[in-house]
N, C-alpha and C. Protein backbone atom coordinates (compact mmCIF):
# COMPACT_ATOMS: atom_id res chain seq x y z
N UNK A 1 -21.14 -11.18 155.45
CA UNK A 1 -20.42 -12.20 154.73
C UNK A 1 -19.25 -11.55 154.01
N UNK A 2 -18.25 -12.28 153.99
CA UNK A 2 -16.96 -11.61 152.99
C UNK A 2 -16.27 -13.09 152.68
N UNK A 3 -15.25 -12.24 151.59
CA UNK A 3 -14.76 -13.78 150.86
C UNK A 3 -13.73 -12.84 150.14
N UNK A 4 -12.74 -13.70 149.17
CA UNK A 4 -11.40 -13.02 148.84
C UNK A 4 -11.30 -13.70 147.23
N UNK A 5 -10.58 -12.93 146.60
CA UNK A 5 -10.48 -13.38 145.04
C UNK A 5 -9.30 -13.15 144.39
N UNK A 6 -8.50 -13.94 143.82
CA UNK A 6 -7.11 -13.67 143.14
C UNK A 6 -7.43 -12.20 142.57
N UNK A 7 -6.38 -11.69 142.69
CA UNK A 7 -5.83 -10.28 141.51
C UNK A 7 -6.73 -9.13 142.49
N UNK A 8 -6.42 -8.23 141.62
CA UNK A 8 -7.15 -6.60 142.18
C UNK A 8 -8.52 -6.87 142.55
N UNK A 9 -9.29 -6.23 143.71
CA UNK A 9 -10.47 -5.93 143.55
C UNK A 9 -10.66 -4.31 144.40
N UNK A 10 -11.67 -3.71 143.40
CA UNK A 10 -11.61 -2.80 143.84
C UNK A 10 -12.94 -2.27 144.93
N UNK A 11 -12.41 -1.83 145.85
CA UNK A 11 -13.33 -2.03 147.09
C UNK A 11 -14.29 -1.50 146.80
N UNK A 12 -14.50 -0.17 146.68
CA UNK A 12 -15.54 1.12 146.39
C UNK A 12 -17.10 0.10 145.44
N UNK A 13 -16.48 -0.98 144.50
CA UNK A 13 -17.88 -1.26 144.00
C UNK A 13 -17.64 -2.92 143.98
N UNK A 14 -16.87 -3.40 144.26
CA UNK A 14 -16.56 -5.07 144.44
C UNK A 14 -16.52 -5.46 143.12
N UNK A 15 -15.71 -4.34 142.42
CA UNK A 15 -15.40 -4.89 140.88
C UNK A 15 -14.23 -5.75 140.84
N UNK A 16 -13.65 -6.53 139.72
CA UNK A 16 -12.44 -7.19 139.61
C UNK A 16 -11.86 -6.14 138.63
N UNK A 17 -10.85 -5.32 138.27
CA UNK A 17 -10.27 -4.68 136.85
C UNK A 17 -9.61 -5.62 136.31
N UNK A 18 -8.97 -6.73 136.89
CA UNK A 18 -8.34 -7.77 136.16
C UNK A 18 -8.46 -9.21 136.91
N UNK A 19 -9.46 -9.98 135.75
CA UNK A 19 -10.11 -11.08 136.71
C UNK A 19 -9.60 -12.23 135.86
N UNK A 20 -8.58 -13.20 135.52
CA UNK A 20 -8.01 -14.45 134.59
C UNK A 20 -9.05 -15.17 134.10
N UNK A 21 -9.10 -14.79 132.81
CA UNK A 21 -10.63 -15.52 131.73
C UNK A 21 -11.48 -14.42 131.51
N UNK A 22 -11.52 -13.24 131.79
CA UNK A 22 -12.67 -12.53 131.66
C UNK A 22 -11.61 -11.21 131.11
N UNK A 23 -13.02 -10.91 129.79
CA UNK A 23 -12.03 -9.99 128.76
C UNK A 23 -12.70 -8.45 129.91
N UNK A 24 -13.60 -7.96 130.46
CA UNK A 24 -13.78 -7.23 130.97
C UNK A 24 -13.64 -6.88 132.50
N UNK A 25 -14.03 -5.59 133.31
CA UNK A 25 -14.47 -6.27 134.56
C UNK A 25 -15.58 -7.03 135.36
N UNK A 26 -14.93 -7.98 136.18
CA UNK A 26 -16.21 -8.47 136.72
C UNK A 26 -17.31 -7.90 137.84
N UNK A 27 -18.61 -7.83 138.14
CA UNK A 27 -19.04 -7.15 138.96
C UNK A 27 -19.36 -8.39 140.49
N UNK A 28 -18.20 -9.04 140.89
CA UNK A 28 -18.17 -9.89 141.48
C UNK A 28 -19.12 -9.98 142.98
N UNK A 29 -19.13 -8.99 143.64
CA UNK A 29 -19.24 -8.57 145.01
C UNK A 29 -21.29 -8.81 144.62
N UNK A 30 -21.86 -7.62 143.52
CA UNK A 30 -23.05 -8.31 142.75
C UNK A 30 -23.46 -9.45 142.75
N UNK A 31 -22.81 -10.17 141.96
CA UNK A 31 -22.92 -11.61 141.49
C UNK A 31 -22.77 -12.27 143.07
N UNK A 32 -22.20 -12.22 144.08
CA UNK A 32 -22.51 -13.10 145.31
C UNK A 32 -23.71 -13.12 146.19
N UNK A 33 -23.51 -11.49 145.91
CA UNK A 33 -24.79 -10.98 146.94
C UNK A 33 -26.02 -11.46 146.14
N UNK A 34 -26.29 -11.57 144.90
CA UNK A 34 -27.51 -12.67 144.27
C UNK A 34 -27.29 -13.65 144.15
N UNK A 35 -26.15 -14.26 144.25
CA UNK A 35 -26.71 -15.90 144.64
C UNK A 35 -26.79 -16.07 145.88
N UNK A 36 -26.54 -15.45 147.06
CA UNK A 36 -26.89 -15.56 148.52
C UNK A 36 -27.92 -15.36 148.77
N UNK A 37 -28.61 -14.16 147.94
CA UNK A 37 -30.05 -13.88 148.31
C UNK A 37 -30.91 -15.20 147.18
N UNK A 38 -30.60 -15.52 146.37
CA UNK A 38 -31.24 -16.44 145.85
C UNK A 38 -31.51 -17.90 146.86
N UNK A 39 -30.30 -18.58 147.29
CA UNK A 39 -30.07 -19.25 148.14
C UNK A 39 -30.97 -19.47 149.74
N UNK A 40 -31.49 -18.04 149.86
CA UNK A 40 -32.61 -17.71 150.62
C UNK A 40 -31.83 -17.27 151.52
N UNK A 41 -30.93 -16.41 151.84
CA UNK A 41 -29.87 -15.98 152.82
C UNK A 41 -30.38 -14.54 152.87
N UNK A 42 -31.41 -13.63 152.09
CA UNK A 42 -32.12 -12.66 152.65
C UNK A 42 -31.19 -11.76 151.59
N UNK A 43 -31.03 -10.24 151.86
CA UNK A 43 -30.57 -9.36 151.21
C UNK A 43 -29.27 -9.19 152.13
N UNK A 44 -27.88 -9.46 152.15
CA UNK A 44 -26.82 -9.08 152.83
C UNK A 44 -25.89 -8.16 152.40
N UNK A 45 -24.69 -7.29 153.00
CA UNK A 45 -23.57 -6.80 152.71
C UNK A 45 -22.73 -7.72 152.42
N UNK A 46 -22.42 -7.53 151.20
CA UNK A 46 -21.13 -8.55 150.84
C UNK A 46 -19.67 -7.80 150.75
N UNK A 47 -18.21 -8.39 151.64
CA UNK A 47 -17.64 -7.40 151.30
C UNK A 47 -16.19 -8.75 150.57
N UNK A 48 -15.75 -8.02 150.04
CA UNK A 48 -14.87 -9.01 148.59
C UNK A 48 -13.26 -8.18 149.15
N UNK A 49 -12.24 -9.23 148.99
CA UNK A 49 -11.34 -8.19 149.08
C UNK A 49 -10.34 -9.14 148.83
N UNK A 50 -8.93 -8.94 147.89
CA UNK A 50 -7.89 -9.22 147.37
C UNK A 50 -7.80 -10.79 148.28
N UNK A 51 -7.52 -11.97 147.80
CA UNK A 51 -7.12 -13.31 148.43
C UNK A 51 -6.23 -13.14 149.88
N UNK A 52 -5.10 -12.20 149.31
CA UNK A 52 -4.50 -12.37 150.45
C UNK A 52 -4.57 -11.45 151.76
N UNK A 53 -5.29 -10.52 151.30
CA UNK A 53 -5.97 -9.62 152.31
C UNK A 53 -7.05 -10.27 153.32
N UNK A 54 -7.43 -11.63 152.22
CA UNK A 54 -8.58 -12.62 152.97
C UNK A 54 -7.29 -13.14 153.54
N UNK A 55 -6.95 -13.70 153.30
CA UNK A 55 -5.93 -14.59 154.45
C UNK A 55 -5.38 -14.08 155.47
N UNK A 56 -4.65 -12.89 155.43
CA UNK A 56 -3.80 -12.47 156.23
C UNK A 56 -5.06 -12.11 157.60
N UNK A 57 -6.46 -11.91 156.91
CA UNK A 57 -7.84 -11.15 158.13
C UNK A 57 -8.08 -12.45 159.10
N UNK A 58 -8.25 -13.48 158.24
CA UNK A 58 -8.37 -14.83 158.92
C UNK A 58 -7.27 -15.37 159.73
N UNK A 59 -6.48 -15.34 159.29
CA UNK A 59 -5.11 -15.43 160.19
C UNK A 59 -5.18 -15.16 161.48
N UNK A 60 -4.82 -13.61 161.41
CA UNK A 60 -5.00 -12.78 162.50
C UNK A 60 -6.88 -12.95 163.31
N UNK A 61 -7.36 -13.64 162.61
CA UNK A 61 -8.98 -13.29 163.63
C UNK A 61 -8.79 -15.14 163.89
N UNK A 62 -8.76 -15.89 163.85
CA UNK A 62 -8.51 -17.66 164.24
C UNK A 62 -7.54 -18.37 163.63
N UNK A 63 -6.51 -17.82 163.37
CA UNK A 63 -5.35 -18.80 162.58
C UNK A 63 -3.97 -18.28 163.41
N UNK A 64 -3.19 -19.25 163.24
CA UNK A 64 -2.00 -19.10 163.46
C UNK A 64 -1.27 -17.94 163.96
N UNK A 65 -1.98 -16.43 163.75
CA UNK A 65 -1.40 -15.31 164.27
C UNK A 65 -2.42 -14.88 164.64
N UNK A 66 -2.97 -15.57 165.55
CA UNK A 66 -4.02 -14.46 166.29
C UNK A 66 -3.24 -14.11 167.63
N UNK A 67 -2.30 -14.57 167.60
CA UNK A 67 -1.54 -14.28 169.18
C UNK A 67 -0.76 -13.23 168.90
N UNK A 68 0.04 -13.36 167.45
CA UNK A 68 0.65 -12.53 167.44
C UNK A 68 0.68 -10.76 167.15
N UNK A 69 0.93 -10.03 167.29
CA UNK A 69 0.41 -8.58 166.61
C UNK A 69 1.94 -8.53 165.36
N UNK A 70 2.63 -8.80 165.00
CA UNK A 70 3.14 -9.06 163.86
C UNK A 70 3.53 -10.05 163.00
N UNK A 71 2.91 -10.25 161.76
CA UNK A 71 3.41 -11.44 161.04
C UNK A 71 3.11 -11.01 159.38
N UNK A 72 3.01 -11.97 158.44
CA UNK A 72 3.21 -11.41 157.15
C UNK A 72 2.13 -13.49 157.00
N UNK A 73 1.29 -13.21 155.47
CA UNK A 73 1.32 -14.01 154.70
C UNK A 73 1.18 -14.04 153.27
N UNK A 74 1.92 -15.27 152.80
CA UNK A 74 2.42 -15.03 151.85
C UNK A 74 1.51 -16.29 150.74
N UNK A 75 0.59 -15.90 149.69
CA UNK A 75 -0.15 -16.35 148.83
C UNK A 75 0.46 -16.85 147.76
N UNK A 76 0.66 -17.92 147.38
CA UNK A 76 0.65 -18.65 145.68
C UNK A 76 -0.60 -19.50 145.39
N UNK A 77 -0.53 -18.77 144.35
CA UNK A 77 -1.61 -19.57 143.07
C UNK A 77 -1.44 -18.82 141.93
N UNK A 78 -2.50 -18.00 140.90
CA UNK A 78 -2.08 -17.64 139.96
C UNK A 78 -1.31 -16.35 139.35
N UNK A 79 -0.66 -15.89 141.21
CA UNK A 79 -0.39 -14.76 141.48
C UNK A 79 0.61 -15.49 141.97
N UNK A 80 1.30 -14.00 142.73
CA UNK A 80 1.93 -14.37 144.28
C UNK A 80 1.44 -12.82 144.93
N UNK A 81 0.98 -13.05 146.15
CA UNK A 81 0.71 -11.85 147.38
C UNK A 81 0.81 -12.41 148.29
N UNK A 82 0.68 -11.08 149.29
CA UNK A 82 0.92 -10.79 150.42
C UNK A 82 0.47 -9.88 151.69
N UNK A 83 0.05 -10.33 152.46
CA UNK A 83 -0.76 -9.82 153.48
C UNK A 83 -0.04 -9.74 154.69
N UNK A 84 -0.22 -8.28 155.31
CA UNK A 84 0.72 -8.14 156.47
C UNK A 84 0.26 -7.52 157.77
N UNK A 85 0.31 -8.02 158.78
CA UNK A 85 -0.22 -7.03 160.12
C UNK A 85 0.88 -6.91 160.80
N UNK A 86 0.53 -5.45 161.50
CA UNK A 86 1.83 -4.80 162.35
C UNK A 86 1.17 -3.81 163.28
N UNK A 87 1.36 -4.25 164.58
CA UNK A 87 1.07 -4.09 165.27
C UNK A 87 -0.41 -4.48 165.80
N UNK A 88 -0.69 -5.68 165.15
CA UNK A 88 -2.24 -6.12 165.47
C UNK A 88 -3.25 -5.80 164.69
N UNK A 89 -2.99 -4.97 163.67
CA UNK A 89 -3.57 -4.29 162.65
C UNK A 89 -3.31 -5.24 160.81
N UNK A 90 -4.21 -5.78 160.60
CA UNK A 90 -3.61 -5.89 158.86
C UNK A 90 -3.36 -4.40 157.93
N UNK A 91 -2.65 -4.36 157.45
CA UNK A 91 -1.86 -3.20 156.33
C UNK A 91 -2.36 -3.57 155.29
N UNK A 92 -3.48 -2.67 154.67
CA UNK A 92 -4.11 -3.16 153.37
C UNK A 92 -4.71 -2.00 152.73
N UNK A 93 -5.29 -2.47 151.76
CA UNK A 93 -5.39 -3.58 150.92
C UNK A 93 -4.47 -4.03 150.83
N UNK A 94 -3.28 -4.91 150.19
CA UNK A 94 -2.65 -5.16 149.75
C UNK A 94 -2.68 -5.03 148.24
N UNK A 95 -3.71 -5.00 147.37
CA UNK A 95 -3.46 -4.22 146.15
C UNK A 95 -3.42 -3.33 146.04
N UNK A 96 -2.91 -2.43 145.21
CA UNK A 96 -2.57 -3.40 143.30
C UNK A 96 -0.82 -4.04 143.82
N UNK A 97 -0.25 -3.22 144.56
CA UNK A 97 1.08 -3.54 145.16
C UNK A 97 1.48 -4.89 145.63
N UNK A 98 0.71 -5.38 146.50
CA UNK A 98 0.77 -6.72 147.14
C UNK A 98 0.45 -7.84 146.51
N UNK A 99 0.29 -7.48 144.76
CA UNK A 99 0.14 -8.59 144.45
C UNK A 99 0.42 -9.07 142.95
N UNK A 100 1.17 -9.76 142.60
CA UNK A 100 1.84 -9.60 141.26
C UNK A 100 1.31 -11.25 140.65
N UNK A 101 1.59 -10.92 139.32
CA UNK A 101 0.95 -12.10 138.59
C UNK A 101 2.30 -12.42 138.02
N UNK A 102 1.82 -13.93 137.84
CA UNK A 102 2.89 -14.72 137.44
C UNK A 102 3.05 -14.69 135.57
């Protein structure tokens, strides 16, 4: 299972360092993988990774650029980022770089 979250996340432990509303970091990637296993979905790998790093993966795997091997997408909400593949490949993370707050 994987899923994507505004602002930084840092891969190594699926922390947030800067998560909007929360004075600390969050231990996000944690917090899914127990409500999935609560949910009765068993014990899984959860992997978490910057919004637009989620988009640009989805893209390229059933969206709009799966044909292509180069394209770029481009995220608004409480940010703005950006997710890019070249040569068939996504270029990532895209944080801390790829993604700036408004």
């Amino acid at each position: 299972r994987g899923g994507g979250a505004a602002g930084s996340i840092k891969s190594e432990d699926g922390r947030t360092p800067r998560f909007r509303g929360f004075p600390r970091p969050v231990p996000l990637r944690a917090l899914v993988a127990a409500a999935l296993q609560k949910r009765g979905a068993g014990r899984l790998d959860v992997v978490l990774c910057n919004d637009a790093d989620a988009a640009v993966r989805a893209e390229a795997w059933v969206g709009a650029g799966r044909d292509d091997a180069r394209f770029a997408v481009l995220t608004l909400g409480t940010g703005v980022g950006c997710g890019v593949v070249i040569d068939g490949a996504p270029l990532g993370p895209a944080t801390p770089g790829g993604s700036l707050e408004a």
